[in-house]
N, C-alpha and C. Protein backbone atom coordinates (compact mmCIF):
# COMPACT_ATOMS: atom_id res chain seq x y z
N UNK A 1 131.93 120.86 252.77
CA UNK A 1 131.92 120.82 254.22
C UNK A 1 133.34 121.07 254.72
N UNK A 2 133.35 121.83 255.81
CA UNK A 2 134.83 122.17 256.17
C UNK A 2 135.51 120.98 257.07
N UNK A 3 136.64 121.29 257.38
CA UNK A 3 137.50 120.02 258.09
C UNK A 3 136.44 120.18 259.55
N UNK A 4 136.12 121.10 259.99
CA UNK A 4 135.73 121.41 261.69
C UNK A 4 134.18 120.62 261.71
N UNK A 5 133.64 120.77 260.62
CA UNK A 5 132.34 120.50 260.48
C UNK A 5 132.13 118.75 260.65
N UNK A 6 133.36 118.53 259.62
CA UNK A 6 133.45 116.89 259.28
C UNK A 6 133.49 116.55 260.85
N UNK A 7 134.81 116.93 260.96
CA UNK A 7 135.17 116.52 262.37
C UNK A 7 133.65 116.36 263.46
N UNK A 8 133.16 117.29 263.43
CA UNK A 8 132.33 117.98 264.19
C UNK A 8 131.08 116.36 264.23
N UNK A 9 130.97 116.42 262.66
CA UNK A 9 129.57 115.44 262.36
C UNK A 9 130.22 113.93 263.04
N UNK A 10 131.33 113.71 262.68
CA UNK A 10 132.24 112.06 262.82
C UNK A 10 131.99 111.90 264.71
N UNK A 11 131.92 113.51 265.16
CA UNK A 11 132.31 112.85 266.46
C UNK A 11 130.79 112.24 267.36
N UNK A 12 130.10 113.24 266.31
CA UNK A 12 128.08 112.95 266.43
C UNK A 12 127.84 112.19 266.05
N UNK A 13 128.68 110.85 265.37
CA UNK A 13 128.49 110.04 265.09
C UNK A 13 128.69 108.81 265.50
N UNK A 14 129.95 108.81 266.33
CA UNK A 14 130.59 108.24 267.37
C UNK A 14 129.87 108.08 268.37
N UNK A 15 129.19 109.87 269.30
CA UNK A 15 128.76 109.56 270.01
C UNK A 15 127.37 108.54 269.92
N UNK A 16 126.79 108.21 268.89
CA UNK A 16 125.60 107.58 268.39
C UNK A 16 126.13 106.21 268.42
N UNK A 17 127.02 106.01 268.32
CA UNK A 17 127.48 104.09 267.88
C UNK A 17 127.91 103.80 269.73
N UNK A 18 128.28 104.87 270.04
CA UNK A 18 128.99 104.19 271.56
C UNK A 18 127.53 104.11 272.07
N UNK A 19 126.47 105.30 272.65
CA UNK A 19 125.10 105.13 273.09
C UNK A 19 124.49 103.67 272.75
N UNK A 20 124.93 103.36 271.50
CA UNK A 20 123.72 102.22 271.19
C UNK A 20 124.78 100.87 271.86
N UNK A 21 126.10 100.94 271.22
CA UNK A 21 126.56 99.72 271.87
C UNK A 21 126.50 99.77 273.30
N UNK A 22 126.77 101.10 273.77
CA UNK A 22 126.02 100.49 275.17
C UNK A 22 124.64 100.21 276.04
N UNK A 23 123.60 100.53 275.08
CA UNK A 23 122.71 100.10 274.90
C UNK A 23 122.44 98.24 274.85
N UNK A 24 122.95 98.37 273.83
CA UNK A 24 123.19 96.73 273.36
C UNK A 24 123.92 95.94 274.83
N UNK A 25 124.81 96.11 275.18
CA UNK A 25 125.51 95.74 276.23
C UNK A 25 124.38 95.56 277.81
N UNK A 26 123.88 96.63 277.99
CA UNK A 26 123.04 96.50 279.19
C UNK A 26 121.91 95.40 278.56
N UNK A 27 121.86 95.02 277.58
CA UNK A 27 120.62 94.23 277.13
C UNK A 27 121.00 92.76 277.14
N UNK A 28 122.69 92.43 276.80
CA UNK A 28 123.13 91.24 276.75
C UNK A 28 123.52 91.13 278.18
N UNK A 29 124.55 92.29 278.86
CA UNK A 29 124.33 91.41 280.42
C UNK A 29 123.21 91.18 281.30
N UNK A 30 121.62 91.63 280.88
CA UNK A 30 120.81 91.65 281.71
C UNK A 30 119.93 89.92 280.97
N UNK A 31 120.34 89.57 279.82
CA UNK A 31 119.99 88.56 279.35
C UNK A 31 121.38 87.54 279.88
N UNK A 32 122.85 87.97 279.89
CA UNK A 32 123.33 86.88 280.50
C UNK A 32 123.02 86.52 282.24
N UNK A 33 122.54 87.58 283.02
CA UNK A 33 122.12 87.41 284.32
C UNK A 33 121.11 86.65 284.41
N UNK A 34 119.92 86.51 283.49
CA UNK A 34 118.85 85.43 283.29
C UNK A 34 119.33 84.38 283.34
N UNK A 35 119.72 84.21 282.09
CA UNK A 35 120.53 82.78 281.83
C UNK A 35 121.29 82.42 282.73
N UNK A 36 122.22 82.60 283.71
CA UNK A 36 123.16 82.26 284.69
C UNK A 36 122.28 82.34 285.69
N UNK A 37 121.11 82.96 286.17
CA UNK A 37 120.37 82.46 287.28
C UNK A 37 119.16 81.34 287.20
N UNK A 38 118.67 81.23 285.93
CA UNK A 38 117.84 79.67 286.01
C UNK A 38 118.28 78.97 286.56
N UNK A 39 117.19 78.19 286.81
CA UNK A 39 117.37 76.61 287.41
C UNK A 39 116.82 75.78 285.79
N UNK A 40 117.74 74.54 285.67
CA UNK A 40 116.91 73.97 284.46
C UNK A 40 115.67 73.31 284.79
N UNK A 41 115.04 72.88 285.67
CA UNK A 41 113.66 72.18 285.48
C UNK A 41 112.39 73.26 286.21
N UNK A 42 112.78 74.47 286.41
CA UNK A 42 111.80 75.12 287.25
C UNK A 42 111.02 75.40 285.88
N UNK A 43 109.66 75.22 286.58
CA UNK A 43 108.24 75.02 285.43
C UNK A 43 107.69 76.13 285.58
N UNK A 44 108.01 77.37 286.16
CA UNK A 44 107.32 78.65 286.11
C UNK A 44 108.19 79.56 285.33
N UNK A 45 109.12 79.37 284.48
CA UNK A 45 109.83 80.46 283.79
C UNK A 45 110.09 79.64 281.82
N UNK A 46 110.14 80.52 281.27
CA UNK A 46 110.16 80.52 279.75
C UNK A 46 111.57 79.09 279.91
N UNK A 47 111.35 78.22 278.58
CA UNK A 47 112.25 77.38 278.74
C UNK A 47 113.59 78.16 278.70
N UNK A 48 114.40 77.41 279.26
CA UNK A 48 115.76 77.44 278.76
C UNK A 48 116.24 77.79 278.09
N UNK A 49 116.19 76.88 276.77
CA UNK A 49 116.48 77.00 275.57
C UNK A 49 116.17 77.99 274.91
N UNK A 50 114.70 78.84 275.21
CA UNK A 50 114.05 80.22 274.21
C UNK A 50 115.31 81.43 275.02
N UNK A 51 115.70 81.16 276.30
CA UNK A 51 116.34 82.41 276.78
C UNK A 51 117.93 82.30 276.33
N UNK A 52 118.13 81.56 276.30
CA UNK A 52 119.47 81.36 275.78
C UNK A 52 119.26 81.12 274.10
N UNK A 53 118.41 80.93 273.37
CA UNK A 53 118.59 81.93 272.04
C UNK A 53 118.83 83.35 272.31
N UNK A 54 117.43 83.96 272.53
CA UNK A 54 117.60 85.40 272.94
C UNK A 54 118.83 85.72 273.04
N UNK A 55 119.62 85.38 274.44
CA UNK A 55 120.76 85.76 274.64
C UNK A 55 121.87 85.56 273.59
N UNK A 56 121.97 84.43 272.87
CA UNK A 56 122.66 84.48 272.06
C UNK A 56 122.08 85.44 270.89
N UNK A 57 121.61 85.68 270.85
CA UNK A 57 121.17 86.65 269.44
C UNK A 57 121.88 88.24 270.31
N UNK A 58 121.30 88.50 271.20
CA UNK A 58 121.35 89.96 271.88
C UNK A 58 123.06 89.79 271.76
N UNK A 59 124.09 88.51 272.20
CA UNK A 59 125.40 88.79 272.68
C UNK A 59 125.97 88.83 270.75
N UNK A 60 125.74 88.45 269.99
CA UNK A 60 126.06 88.54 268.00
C UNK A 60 125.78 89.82 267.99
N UNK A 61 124.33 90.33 268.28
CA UNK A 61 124.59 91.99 267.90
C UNK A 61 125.14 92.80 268.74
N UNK A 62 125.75 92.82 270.07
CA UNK A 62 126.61 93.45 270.39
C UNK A 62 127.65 93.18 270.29
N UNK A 63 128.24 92.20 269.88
CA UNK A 63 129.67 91.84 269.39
C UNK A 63 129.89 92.28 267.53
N UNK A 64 128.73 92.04 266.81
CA UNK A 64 129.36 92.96 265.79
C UNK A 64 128.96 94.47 265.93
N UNK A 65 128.31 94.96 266.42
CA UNK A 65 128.21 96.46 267.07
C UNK A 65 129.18 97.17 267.39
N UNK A 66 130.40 96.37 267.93
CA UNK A 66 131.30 97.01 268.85
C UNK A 66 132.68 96.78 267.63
N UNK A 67 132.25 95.47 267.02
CA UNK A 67 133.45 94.90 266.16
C UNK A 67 133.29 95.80 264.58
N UNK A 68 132.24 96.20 263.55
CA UNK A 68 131.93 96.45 262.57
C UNK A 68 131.49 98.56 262.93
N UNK A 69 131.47 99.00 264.20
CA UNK A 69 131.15 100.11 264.55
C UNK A 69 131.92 100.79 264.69
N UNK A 70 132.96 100.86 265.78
CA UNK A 70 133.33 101.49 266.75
C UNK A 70 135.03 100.72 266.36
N UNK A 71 135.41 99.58 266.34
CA UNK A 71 136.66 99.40 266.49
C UNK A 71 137.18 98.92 265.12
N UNK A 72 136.24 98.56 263.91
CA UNK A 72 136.51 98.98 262.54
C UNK A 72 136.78 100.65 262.19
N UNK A 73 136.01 101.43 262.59
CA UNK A 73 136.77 102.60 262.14
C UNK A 73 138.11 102.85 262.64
N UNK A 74 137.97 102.67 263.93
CA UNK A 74 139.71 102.89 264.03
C UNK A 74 140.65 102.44 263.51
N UNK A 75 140.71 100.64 263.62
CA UNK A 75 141.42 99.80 262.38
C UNK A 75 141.72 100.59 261.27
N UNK A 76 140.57 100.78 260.61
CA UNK A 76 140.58 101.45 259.14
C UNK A 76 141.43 102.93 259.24
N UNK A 77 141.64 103.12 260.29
CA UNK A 77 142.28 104.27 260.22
C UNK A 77 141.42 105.89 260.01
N UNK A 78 140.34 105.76 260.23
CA UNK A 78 139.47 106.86 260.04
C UNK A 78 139.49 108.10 261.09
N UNK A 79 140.21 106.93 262.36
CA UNK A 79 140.01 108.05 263.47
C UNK A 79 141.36 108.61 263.45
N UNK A 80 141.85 109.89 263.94
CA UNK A 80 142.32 110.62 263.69
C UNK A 80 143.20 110.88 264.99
N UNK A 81 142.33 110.62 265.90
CA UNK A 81 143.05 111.53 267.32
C UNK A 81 144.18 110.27 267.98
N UNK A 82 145.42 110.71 268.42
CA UNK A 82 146.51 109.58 268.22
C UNK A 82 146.40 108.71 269.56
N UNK A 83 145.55 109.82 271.01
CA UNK A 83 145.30 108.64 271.88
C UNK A 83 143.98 107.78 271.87
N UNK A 84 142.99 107.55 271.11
CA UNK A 84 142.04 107.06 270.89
C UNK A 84 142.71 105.86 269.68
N UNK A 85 143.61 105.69 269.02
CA UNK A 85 144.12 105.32 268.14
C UNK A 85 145.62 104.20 268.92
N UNK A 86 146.17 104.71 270.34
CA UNK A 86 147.23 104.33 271.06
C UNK A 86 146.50 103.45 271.89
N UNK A 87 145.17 103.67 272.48
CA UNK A 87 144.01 102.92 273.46
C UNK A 87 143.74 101.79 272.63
N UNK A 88 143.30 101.78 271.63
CA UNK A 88 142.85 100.99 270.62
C UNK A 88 144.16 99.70 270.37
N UNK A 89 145.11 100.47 270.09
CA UNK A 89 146.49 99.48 270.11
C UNK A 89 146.68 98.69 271.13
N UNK A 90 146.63 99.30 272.14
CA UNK A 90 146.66 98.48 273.58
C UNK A 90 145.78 97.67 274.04
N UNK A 91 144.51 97.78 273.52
CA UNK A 91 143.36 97.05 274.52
C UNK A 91 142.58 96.01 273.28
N UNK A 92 142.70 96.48 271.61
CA UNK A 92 141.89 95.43 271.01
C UNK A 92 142.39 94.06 271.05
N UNK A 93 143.85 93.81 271.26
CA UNK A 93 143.92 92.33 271.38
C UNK A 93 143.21 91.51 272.48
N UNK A 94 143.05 92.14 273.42
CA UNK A 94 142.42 91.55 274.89
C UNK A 94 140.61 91.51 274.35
N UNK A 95 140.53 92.35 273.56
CA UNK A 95 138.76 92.68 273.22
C UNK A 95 139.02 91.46 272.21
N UNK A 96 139.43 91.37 271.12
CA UNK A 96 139.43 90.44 270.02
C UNK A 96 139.04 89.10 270.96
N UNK A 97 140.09 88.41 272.19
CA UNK A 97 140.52 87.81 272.54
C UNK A 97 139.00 87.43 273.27
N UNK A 98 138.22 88.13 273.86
CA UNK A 98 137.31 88.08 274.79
C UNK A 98 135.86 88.43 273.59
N UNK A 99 135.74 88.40 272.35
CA UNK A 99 135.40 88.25 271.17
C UNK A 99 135.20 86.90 270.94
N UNK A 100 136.52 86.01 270.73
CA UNK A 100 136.32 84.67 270.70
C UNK A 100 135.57 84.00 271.01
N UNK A 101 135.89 84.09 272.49
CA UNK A 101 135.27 83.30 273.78
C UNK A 101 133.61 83.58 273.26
N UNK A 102 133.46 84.67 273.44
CA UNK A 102 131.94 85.08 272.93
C UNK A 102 131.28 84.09 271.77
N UNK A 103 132.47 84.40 270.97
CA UNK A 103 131.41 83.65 269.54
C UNK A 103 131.67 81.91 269.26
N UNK A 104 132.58 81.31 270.08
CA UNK A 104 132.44 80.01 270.43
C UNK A 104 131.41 79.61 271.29
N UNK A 105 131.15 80.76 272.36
CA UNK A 105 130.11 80.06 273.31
C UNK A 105 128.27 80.15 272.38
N UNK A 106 128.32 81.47 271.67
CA UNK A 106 127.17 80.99 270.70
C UNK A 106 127.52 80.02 269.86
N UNK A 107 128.49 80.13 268.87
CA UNK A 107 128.43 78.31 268.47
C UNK A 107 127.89 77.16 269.01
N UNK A 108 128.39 77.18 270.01
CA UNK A 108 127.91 76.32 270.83
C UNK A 108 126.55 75.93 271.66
N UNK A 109 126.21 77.12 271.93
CA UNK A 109 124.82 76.77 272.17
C UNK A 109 123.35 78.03 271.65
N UNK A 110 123.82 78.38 270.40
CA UNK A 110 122.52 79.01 269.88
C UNK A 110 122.10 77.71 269.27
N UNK A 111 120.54 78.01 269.43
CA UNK A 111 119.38 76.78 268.71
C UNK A 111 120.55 75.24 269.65
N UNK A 112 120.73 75.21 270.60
CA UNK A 112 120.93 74.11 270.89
C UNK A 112 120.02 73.38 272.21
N UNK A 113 120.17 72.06 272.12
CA UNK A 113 119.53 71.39 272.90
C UNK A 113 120.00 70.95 273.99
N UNK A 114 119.61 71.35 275.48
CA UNK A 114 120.95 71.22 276.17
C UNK A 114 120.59 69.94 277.26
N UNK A 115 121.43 69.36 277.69
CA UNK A 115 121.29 67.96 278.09
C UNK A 115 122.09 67.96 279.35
N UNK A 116 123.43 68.82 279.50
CA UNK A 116 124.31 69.11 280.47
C UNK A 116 123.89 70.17 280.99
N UNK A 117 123.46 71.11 281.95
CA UNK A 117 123.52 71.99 282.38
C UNK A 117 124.52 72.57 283.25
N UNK A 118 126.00 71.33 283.66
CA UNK A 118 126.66 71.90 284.60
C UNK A 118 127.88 72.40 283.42
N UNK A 119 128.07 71.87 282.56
CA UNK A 119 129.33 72.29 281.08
C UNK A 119 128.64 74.19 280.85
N UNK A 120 127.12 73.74 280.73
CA UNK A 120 126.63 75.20 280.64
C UNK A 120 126.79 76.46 281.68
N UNK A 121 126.96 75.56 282.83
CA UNK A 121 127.36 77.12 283.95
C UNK A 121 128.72 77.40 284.13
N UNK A 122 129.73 76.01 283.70
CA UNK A 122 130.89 76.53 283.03
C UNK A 122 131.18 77.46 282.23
N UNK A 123 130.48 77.47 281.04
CA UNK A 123 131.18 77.90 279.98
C UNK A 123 130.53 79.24 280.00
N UNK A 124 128.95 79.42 281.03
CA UNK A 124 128.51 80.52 281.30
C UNK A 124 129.70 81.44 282.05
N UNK A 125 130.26 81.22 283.00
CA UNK A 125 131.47 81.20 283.61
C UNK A 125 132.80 81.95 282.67
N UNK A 126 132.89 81.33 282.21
CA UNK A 126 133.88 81.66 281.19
C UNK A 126 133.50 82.63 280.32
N UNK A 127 132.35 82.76 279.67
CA UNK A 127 131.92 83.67 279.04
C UNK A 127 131.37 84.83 279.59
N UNK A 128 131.22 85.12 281.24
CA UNK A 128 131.14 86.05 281.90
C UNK A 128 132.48 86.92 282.14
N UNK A 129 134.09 86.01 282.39
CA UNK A 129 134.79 86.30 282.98
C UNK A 129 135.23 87.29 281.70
N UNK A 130 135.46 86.48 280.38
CA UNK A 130 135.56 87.81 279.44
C UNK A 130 134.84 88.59 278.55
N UNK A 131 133.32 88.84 278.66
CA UNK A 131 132.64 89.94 278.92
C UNK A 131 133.00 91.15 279.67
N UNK A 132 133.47 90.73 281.43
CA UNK A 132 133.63 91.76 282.19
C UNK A 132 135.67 91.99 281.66
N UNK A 133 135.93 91.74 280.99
CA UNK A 133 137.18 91.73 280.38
C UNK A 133 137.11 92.90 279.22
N UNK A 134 135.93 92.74 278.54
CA UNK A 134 135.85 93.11 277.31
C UNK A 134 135.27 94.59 277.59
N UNK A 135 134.10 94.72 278.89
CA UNK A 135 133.88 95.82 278.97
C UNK A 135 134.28 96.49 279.85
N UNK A 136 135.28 96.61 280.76
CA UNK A 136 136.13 97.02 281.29
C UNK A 136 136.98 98.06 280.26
N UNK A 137 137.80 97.46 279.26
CA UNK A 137 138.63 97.64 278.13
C UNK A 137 137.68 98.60 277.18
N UNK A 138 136.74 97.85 276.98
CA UNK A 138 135.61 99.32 275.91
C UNK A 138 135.40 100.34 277.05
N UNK A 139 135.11 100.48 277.82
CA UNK A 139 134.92 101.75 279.28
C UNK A 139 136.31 102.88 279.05
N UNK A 140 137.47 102.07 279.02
CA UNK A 140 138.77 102.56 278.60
C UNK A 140 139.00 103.39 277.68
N UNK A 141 138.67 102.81 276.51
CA UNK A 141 138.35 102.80 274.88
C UNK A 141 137.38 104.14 274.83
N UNK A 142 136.28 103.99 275.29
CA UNK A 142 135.32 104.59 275.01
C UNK A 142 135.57 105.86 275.69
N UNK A 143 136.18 105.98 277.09
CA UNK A 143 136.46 107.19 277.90
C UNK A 143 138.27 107.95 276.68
N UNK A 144 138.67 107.17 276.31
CA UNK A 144 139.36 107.90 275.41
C UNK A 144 139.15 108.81 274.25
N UNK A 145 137.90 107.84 273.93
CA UNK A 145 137.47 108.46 272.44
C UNK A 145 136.07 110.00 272.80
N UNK A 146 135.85 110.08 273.95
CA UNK A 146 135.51 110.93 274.71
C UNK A 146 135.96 112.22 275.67
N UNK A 147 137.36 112.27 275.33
CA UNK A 147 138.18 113.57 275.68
C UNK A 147 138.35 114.34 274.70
């Protein structure tokens, strides 16, 4: 296979991992908009607790989607082009950072039983503020690796 071809297939490949993570993404903020608009005792909607699994499951596979996809190859050094590689330098600490937040707040409440609901619209809170942190920065990321 020639260098143009490789190139050619890597970038058809790219475009396939960004489509799905953003795929994945419209699926976790439309599951964190659920979750942040319940009420806890209203008796006409799925418990609580089943939507906020969900959500925590949907927000794990878009966080390793984005983490094991898209910003491991660059790490690894696979990608090639030096401003997709300079974007990446600049913006994964803030993504890592807004990563965290993510996977403490499933710690915290996948398969859990929740008893507080106002700690929960906190930390819903918090876990919104760097989401829209995180995809702001992949929009960045992603419009780089797209020129």
């Amino acid at each position: 296979m020639t260098e143009k071809a490789f190139s050619s297939e890597r970038r058809v490949q790219t475009g396939r991992m960004i489509e799905e993570l953003l795929q994945e993404r419209r699926q976790m903020w439309h599951l964190y908009c659920e979750v942040a608009e319940l009420k806890p005792f209203d008796q006409h909607q799925e418990p609580l607790e089943q939507i906020l699994d969900r959500f925590c499951q949907v927000l794990i596979d878009y966080i390793s989607l984005g983490h094991f996809g898209i910003y491991r190859r660059i790490i690894e050094g696979t990608e090639r082009r030096r401003s997709v590689v300079e974007a990446a330098e600049r913006f994964y600490p803030r993504i890592a950072e807004a990563t965290e937040v993510a996977l403490k707040f499933n710690d915290q409440y996948e398969n859990a039983q929740l008893t507080d609901h106002d700690v929960l619209r906190r930390e819903l809170s918090k876990l919104g503020e760097a989401l829209a942190t995180r995809i702001e920065l992949e929009d960045r990321l992603i419009d780089a690796m797209n020129r």
